[in-house]
Protein backbone atom coordinates (compact mmCIF):
# COMPACT_ATOMS: atom_id res chain seq x y z
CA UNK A 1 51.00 -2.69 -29.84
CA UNK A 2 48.64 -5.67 -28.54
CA UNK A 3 45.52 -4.10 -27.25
CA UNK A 4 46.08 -5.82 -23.64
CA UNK A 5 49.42 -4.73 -23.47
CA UNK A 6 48.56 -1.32 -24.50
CA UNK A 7 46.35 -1.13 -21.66
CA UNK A 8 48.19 -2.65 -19.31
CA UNK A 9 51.28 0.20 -20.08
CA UNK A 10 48.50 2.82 -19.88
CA UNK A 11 47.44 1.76 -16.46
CA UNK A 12 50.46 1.77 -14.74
CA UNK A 13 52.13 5.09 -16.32
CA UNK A 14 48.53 6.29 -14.83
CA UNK A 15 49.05 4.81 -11.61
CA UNK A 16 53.13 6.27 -11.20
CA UNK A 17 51.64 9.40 -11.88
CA UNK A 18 49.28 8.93 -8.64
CA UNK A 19 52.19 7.65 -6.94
CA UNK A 20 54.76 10.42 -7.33
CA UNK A 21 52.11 13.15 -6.84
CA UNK A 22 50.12 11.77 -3.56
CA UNK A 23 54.14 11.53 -2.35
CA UNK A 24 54.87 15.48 -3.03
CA UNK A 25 50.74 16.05 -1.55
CA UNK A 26 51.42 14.43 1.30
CA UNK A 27 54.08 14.69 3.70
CA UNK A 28 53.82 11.85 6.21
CA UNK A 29 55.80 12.12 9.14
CA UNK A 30 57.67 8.85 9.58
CA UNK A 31 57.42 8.60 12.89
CA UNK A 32 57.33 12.15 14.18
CA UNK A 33 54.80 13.21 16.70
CA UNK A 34 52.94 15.28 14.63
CA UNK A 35 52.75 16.12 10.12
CA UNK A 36 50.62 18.99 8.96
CA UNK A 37 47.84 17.93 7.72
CA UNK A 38 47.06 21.38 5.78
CA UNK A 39 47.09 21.38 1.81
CA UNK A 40 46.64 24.11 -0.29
CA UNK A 41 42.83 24.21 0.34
CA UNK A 42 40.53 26.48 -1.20
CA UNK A 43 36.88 27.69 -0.61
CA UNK A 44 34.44 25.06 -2.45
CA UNK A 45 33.43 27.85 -4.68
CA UNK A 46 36.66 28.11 -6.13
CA UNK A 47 36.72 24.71 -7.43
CA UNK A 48 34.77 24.80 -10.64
CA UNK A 49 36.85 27.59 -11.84
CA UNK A 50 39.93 25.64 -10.39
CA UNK A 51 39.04 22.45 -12.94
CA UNK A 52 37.27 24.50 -15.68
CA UNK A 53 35.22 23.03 -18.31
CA UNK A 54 35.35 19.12 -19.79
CA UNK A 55 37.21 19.40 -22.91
CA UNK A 56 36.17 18.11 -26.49
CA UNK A 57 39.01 16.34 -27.26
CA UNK A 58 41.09 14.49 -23.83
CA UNK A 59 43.75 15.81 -22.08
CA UNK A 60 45.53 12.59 -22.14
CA UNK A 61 48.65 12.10 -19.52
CA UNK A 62 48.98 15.86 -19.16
CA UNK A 63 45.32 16.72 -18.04
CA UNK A 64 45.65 13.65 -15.85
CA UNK A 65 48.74 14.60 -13.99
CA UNK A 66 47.82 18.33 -13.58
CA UNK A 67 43.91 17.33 -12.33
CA UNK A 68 45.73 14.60 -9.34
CA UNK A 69 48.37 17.51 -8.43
CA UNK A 70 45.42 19.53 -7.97
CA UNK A 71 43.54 17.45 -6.50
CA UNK A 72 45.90 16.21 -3.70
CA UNK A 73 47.05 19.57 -3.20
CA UNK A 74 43.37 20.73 -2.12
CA UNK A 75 42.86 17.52 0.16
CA UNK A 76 43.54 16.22 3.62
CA UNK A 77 45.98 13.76 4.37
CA UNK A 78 44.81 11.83 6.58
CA UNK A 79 48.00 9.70 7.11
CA UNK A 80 49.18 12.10 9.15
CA UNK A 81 49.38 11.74 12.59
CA UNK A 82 48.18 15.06 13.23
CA UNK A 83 44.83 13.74 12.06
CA UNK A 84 42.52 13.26 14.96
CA UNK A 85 39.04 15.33 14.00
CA UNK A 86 37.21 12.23 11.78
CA UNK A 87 36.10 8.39 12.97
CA UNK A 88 38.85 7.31 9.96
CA UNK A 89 42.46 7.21 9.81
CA UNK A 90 44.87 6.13 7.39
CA UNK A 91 44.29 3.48 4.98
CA UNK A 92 45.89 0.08 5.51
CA UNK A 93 48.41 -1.01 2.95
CA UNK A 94 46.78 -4.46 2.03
CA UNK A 95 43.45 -1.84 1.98
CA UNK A 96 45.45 0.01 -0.78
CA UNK A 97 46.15 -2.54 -2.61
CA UNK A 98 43.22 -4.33 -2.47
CA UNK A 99 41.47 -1.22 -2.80
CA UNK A 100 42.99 -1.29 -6.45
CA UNK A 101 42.78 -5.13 -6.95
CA UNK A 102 39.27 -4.76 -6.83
CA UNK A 103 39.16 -2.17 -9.50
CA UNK A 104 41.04 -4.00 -11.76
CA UNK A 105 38.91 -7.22 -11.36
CA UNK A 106 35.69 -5.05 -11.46
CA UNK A 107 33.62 -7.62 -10.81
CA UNK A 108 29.71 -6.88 -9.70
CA UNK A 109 28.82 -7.93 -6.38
CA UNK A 110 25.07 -8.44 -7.27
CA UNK A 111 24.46 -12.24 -8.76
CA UNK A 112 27.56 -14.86 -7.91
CA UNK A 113 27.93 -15.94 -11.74
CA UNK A 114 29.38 -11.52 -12.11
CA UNK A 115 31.96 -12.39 -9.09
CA UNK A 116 32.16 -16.16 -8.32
CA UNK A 117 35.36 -15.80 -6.19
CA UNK A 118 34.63 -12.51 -4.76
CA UNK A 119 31.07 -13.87 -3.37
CA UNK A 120 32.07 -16.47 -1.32
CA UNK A 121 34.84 -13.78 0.26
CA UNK A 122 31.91 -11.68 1.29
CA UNK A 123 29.50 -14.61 2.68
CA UNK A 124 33.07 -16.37 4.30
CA UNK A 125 34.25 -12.83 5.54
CA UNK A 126 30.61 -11.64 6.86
CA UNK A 127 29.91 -15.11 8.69
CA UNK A 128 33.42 -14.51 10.26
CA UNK A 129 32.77 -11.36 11.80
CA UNK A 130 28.88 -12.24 12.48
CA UNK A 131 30.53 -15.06 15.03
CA UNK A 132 32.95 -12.75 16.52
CA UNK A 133 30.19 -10.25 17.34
CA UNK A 134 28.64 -13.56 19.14
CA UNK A 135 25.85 -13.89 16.70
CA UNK A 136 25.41 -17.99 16.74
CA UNK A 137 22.44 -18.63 14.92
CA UNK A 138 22.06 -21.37 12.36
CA UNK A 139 21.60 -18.75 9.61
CA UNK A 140 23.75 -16.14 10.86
CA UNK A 141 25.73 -14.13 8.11
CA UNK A 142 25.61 -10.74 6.71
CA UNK A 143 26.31 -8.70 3.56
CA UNK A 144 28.21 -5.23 2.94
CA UNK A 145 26.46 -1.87 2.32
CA UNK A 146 27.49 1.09 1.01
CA UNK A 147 28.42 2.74 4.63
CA UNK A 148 26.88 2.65 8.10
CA UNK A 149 23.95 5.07 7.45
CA UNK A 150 22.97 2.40 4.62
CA UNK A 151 23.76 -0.27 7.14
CA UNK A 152 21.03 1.37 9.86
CA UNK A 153 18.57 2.43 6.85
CA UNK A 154 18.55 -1.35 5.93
CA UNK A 155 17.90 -2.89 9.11
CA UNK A 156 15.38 -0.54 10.11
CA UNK A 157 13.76 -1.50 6.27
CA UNK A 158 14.54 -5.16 7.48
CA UNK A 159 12.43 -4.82 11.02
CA UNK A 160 9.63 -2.96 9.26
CA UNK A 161 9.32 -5.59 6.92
CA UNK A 162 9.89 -8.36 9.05
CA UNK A 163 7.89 -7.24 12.80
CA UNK A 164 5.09 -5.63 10.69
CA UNK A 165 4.77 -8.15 7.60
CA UNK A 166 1.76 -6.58 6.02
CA UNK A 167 4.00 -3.35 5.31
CA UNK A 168 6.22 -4.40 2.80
CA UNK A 169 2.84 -4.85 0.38
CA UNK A 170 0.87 -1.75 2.15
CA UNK A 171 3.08 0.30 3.82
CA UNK A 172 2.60 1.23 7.55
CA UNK A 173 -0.54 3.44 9.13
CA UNK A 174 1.09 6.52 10.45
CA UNK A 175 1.45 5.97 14.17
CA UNK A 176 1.27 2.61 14.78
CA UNK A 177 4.48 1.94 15.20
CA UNK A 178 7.40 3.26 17.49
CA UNK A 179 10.87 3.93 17.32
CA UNK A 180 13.49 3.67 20.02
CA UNK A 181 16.80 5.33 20.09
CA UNK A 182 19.17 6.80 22.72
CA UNK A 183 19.49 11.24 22.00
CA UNK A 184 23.11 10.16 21.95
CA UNK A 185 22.72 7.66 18.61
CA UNK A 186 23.76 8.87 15.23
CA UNK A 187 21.14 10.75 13.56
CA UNK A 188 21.01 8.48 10.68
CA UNK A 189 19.27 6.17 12.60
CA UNK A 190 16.36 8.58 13.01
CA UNK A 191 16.80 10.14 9.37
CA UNK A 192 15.74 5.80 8.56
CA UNK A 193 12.98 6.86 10.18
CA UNK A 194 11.94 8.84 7.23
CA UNK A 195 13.30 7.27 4.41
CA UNK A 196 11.58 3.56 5.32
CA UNK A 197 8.30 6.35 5.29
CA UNK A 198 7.59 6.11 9.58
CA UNK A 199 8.42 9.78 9.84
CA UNK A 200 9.62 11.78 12.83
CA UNK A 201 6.60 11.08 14.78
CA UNK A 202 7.41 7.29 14.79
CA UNK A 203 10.74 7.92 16.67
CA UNK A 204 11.04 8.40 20.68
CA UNK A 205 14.09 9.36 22.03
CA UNK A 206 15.59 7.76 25.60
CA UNK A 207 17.42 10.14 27.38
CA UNK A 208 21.34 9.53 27.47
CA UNK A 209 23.21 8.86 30.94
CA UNK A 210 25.85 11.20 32.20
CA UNK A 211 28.00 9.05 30.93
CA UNK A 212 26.66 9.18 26.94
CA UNK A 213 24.83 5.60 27.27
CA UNK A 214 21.17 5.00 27.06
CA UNK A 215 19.39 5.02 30.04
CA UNK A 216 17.87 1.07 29.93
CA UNK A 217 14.99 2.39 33.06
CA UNK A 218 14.27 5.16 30.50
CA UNK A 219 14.21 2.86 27.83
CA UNK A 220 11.69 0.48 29.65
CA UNK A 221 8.89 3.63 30.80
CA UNK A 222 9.25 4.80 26.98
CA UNK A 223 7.76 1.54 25.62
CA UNK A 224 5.50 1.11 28.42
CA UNK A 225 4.17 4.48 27.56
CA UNK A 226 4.11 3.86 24.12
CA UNK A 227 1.84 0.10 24.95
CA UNK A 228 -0.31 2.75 26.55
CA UNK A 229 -0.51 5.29 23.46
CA UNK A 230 -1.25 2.59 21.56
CA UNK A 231 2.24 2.00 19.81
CA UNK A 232 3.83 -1.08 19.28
CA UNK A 233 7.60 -1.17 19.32
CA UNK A 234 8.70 -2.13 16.30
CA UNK A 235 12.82 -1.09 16.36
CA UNK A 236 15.10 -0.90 19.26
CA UNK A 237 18.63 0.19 17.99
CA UNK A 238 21.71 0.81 20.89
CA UNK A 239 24.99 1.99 19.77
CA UNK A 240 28.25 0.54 20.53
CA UNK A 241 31.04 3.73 20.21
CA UNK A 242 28.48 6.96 19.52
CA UNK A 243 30.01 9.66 17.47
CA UNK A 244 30.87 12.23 20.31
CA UNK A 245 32.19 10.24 23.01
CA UNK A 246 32.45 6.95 22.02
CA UNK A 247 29.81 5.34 24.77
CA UNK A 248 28.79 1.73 24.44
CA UNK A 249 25.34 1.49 25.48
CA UNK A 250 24.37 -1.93 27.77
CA UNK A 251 23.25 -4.08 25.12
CA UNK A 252 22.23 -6.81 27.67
CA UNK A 253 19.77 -4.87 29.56
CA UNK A 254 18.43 -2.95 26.47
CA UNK A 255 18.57 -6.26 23.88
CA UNK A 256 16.36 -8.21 26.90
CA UNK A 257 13.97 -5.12 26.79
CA UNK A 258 13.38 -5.71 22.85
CA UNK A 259 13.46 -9.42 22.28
CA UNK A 260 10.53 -9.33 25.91
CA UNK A 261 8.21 -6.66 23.74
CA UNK A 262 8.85 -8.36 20.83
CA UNK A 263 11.15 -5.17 19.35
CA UNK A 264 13.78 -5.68 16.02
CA UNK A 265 16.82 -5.33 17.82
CA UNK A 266 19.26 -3.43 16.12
CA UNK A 267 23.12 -2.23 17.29
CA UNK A 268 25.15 0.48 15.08
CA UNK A 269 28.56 -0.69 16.03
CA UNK A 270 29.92 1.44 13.20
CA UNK A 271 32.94 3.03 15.49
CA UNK A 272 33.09 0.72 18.18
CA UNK A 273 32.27 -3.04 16.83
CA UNK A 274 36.01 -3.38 16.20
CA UNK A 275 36.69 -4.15 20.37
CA UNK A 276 35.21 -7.55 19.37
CA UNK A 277 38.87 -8.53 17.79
CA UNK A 278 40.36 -7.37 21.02
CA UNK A 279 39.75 -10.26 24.29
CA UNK A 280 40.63 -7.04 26.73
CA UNK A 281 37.71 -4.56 25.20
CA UNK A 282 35.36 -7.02 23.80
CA UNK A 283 33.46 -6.73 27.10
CA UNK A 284 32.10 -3.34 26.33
CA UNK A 285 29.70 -4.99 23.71
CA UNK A 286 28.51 -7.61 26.10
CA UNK A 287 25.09 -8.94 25.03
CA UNK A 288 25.92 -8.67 21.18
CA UNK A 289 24.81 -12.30 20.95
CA UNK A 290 20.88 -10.84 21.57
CA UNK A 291 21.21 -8.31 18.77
CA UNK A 292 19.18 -9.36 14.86
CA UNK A 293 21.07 -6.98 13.33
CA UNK A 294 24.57 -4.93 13.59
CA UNK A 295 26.24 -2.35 11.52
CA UNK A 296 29.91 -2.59 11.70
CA UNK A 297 32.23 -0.49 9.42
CA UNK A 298 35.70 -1.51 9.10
CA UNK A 299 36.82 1.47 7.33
CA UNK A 300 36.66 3.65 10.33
CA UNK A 301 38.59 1.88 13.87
CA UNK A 302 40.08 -0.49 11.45
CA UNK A 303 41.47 1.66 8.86
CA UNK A 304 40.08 -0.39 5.72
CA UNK A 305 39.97 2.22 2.82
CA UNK A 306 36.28 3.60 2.30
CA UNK A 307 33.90 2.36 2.01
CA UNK A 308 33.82 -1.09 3.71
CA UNK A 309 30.78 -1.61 6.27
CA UNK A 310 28.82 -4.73 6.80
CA UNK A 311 24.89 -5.33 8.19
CA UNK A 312 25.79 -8.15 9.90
CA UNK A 313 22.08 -10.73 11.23
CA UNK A 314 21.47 -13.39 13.49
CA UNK A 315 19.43 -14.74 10.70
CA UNK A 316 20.25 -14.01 7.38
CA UNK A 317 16.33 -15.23 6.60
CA UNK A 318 14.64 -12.33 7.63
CA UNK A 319 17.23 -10.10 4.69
CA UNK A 320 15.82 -12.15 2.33
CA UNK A 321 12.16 -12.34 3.72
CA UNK A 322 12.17 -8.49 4.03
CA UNK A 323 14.17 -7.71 0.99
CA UNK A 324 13.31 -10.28 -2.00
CA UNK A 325 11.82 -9.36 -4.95
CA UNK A 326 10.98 -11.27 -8.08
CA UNK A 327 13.43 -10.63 -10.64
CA UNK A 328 13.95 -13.71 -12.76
CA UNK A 329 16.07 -12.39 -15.40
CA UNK A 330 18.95 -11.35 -12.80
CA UNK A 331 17.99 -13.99 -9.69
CA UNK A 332 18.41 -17.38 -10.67
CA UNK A 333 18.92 -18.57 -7.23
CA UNK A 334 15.32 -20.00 -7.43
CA UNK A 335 14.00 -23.54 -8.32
CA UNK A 336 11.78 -22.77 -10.92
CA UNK A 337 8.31 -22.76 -10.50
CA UNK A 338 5.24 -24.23 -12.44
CA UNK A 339 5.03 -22.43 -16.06
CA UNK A 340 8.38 -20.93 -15.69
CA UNK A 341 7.05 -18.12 -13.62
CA UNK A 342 8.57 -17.43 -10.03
CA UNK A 343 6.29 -16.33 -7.17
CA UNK A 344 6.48 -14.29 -4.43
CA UNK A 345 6.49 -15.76 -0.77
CA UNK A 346 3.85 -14.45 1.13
CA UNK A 347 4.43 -11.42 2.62
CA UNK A 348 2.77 -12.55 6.19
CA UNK A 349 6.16 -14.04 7.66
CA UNK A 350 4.51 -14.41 11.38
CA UNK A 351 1.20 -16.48 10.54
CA UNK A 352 -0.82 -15.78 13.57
CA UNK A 353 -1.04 -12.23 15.03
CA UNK A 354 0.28 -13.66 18.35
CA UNK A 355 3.21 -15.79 17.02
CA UNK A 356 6.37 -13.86 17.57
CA UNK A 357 8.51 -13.23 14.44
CA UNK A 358 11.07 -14.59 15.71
CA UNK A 359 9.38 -18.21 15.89
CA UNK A 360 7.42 -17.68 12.66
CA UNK A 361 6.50 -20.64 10.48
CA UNK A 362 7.74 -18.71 7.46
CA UNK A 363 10.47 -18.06 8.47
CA UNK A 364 10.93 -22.26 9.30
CA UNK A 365 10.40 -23.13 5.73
CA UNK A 366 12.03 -20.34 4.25
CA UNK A 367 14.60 -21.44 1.77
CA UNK A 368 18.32 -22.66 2.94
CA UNK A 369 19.94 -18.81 3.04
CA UNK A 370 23.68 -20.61 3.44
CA UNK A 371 22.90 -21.73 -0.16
CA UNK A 372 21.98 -18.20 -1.71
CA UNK A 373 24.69 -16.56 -4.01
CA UNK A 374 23.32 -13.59 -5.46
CA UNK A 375 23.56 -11.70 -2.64
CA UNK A 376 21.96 -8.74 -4.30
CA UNK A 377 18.65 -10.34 -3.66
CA UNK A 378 19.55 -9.98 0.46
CA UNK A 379 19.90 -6.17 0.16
CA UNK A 380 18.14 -2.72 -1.01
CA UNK A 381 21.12 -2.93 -3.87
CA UNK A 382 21.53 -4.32 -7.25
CA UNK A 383 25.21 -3.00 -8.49
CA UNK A 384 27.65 -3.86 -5.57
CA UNK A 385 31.10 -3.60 -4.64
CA UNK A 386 33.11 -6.33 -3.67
CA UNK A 387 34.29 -4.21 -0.63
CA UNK A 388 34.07 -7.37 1.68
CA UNK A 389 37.37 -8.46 -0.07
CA UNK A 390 39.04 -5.42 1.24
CA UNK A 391 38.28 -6.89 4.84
CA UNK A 392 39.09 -10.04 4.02
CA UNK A 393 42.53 -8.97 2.73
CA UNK A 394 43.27 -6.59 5.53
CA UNK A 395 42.33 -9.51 7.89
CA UNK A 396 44.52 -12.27 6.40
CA UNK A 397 47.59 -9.82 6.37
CA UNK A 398 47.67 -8.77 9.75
CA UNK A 399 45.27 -11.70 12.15
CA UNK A 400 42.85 -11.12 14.57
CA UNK A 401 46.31 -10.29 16.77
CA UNK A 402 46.99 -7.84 14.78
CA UNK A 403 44.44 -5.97 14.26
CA UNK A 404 43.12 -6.15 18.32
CA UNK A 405 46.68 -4.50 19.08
CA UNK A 406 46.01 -1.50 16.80
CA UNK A 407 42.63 -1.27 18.09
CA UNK A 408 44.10 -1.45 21.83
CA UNK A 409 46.51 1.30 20.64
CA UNK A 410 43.64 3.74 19.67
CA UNK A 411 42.39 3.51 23.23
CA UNK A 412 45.65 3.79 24.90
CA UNK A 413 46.36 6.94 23.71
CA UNK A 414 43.00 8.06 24.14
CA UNK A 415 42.86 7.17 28.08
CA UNK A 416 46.74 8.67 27.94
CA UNK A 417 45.15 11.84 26.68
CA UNK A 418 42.18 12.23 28.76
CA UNK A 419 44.59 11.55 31.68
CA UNK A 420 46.89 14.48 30.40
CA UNK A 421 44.02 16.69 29.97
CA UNK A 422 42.28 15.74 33.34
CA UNK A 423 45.30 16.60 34.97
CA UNK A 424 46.26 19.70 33.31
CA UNK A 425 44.53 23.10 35.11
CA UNK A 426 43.85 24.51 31.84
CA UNK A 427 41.54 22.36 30.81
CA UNK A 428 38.09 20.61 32.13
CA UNK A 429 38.15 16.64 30.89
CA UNK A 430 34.59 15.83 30.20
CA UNK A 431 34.43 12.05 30.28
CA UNK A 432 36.25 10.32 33.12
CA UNK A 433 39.56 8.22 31.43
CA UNK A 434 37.94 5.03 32.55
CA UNK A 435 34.97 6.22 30.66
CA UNK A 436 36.76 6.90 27.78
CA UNK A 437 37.09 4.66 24.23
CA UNK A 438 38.64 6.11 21.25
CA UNK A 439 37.46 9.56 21.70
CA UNK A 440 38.44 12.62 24.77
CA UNK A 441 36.05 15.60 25.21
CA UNK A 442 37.01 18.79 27.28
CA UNK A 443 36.37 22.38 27.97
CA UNK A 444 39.76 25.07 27.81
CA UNK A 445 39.47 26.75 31.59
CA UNK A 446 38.80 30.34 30.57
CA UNK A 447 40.20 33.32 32.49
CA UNK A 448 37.24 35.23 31.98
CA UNK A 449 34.12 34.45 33.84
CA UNK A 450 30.79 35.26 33.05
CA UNK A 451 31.24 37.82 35.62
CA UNK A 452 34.10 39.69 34.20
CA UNK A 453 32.71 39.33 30.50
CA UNK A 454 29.05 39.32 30.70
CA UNK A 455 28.77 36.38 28.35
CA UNK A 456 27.10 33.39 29.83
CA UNK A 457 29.55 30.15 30.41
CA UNK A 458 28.18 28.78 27.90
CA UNK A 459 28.98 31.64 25.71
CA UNK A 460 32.75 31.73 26.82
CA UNK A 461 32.89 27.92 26.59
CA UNK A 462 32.34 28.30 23.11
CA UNK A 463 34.13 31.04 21.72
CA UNK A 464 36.90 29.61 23.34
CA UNK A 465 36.89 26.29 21.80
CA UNK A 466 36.13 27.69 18.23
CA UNK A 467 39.38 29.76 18.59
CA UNK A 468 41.46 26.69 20.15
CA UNK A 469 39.99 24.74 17.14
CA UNK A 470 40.43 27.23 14.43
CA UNK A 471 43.91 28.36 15.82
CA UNK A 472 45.31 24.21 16.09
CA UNK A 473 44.42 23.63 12.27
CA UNK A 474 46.41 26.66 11.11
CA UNK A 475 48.73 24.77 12.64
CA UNK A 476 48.52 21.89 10.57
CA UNK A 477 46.49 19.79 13.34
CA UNK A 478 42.69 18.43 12.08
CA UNK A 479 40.39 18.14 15.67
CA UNK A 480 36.90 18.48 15.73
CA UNK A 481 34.17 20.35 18.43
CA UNK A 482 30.65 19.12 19.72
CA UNK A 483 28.18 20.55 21.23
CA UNK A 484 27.63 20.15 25.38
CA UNK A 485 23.80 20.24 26.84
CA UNK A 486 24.13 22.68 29.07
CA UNK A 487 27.94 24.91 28.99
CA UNK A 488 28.73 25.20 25.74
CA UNK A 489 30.97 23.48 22.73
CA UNK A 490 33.89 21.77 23.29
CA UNK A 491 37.16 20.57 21.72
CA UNK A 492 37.11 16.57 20.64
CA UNK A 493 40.24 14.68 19.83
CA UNK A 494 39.65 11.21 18.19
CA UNK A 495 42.64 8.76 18.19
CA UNK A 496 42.77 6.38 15.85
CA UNK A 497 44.95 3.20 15.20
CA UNK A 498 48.12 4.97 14.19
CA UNK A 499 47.93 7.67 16.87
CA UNK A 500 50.69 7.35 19.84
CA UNK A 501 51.39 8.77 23.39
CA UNK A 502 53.83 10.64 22.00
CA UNK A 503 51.38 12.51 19.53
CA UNK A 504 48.87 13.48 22.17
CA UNK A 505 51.56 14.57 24.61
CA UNK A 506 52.56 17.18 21.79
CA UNK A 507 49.07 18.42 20.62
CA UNK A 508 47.71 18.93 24.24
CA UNK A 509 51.20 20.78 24.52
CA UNK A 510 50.39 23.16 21.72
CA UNK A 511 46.71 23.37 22.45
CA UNK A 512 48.32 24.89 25.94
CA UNK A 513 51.04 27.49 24.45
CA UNK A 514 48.12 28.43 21.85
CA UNK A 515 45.68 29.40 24.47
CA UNK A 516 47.74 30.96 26.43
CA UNK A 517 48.99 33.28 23.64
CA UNK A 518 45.43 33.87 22.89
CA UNK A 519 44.42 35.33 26.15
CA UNK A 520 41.58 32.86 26.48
């Protein structure tokens, strides 16, 4: 047989086989409230038994088959509607098949001549969503990144390199430099912190609102303070949609704070960014158009498969300022220069001390960015996934229309649920519905009391919700808990684009009958 058609038979007898045994895994529930979401899982010791040792010679179709079966058998199916514990739902079906499309092609996303086509999808695709998310500059634009963690680690390395020039040749002196982030943002923001090599010390936390969004007064005595310690602010990052409750922090107030004290000004939009499709939630994220950088990743609200996230700037410049290195035999974006030798740009992008970055001359004759393919030389990344073609796919096949209403859907149900659980005497609703986004937070109303039990309520709180949460997954149901400041952990249901009324209504309905058969 001709080698390409050999191939081609091998591949798709490989791919029926995935077909026909993710169908037996899985057992979606076409339309039905609620599908177990429980597979035959096993503890994560058991595994390398479970698989065994590589053989010498392959398995061939057999090994295949029986390694999927197993495979899908010990893993969560997350097309269930009973999944509501993780910021990720179901893949898309033009995800899928992209998803595969892009394996096929293979093509490396780090120099345009290794993915012509598949380039201009990700600089078409990221200007796109950089204008939807209000970012207007001239050079606007962004690139993907291997997840949102890699998205904040990137524009923190960005801000470092770009507010404090001289670091990207000598590093930083150990407390020059501050930090600021909410103690509601996602802790990869701070771990950043320690990977760019600022440390711990570098970071200062603003305290959270009731309501789960940085305080901007807080924000505004921190750097003051800090002026006064002898810190300059070098990072500001807000978060639209944080990980518990899904706040949006006031990006106007807190992106007028950082572009005044001269403050990077970066928003993780990971969970929440996708309102901006929506014309009834984009509000949440007014003041987006002030932010330099945002981390957005599709795969989560949107259900794009994993990974798909985007670092999305106001001024796709200061990527390549901060990030550029010379690599001749890979870049050839670059003119060349005298004796065939390429030289760095200086690493001093703000020229005087008192020039704000922003308005640097550097920056003004930097090279046209709009014209730079190899998009590897924008990032921390050589190798790179095309995975902005999975976004462009998803977003051609269903329209901005489209893909608001799902996103509106997610926070129906959530404000549907938080109403059912506020109004329910069993149970103490943390977040107001009006306050809610994607996410609902509550306490189970114990009969005990602190009184009766000698436990604190804190104590009770806790046990209680571990039980409620370990009791509603033997039940085929994936949730998730948190912990509160002050009474305990609690129980936290995350909707997500596929999730209905009709599913909450039925798993705040069993969450009831279960504690109530536990005694709690």
């Amino acid at each position: 047989m001709d080698n390409g058609l050999s191939r081609r038979h091998e591949i798709s007898e490989l791919l029926q086989l995935v077909d026909s045994t993710t169908t037996r895994a899985f057992h979606t529930s076409n339309g039905s409230p609620k599908s177990d979401c429980r597979n035959d899982s096993k503890p994560l010791k058991r595994y390398e038994e479970l698989f065994g040792s590589f053989p010498a010679e392959g398995l061939g179709t057999s090994g295949f088959k029986d390694a999927i079966d197993l495979i899908s058998r010990n893993s969560v199916d997350n097309a269930s509607p009973g999944f509501l514990g993780k910021l990720v739902s179901a893949p898309s079906a033009p995800g899928i098949a992209s998803d595969l499309f892009l394996s096929i092609l293979n093509n490396n996303g780090h120099v345009q001549r290794a993915g012509p086509a598949l380039t201009a999808i990700e600089k078409h695709t990221s200007l796109e969503l950089a204008r939807l998310f209000d970012l207007q500059g001239p050079h606007a634009g962004g690139v993907t990144v291997p997840g949102g963690a890699a998205g904040n680690l990137m524009a923190m390395l960005v801000a470092r390199n770009i507010v404090a020039p001289e670091s990207k040749q000598r590093g930083l002196t150990p407390g020059e430099y501050a930090i600021f982030v909410s103690d509601a943002a996602h802790y990869s923001v701070s771990n950043s912190a320690n990977v760019i090599g600022l440390g711990n010390d570098s970071i200062i936390r603003v305290p959270a609102l009731d309501d789960g969004t940085m305080d901007a007064d807080a924000l505004q005595r921190a750097v003051d303070q800090a002026g006064k310690d002898g810190k300059k602010p070098l990072l500001i990052a807000a978060t639209s949609g944080s990980t518990v409750n899904g706040a949006f922090d006031p990006l106007d107030k807190i992106g007028e704070i950082a572009h005044r004290v001269g403050a990077w000004f970066h928003v993780d939009a990971c969970w929440g960014g996708g309102v901006v499709f929506s014309d009834k939630l984009k509000h949440l994220m007014k003041g987006s158009h002030l932010a330099d950088s945002i981390a957005f990743n599709p795969h989560k609200l949107l259900g794009v498969p994993l990974v798909c996230a985007f670092l999305l700037v106001n001024d796709l410049r200061t990527l390549w300022l901060a990030n550029k290195l010379n690599a001749g035999y890979l870049f050839h974006d670059d003119a060349p220069k005298k004796n065939g030798v390429s030289s760095e740009q200086s690493a001093n992008t703000n020229g005087s001390e008192k020039e704000s970055w922003r308005h640097s001359k550097l920056l003004d004759t930097a090279p046209d960015v709009m014209k730079i393919n190899d998009l590897a030389s924008l990032t921390i990344q050589c190798s790179r996934r095309h995975d902005a073609t999975k976004m462009f796919l998803h977003w051609l096949y269903y329209g901005t229309a489209g893909i608001a209403r799902e996103v509106e859907q997610a926070v129906d149900s959530a404000k549907h649920l938080a109403c059912l659980v506020r109004d329910h005497p069993r149970f103490e609703l943390i977040w107001d519905p009006e306050q809610v986004f994607a996410q609902v937070c509550f306490y189970w109303k114990s009969a005990s009391t602190p009184e009766k039990s000698g436990e604190t309520l804190a104590e009770i709180n806790s046990r209680n919700t571990r039980a409620l949460f370990q009791g509603i997954e033997e039940m085929g149901w994936k949730v998730d808990f948190a912990p509160g400041k002050a009474k305990g952990e609690f129980l936290r249901i995350a909707c997500n684009r596929l999730t209905t009324r009709q599913t909450v209504e039925k798993i705040v309905s069993e969450l009831v009958e279960l504690g109530e058969s536990l005694g709690l």
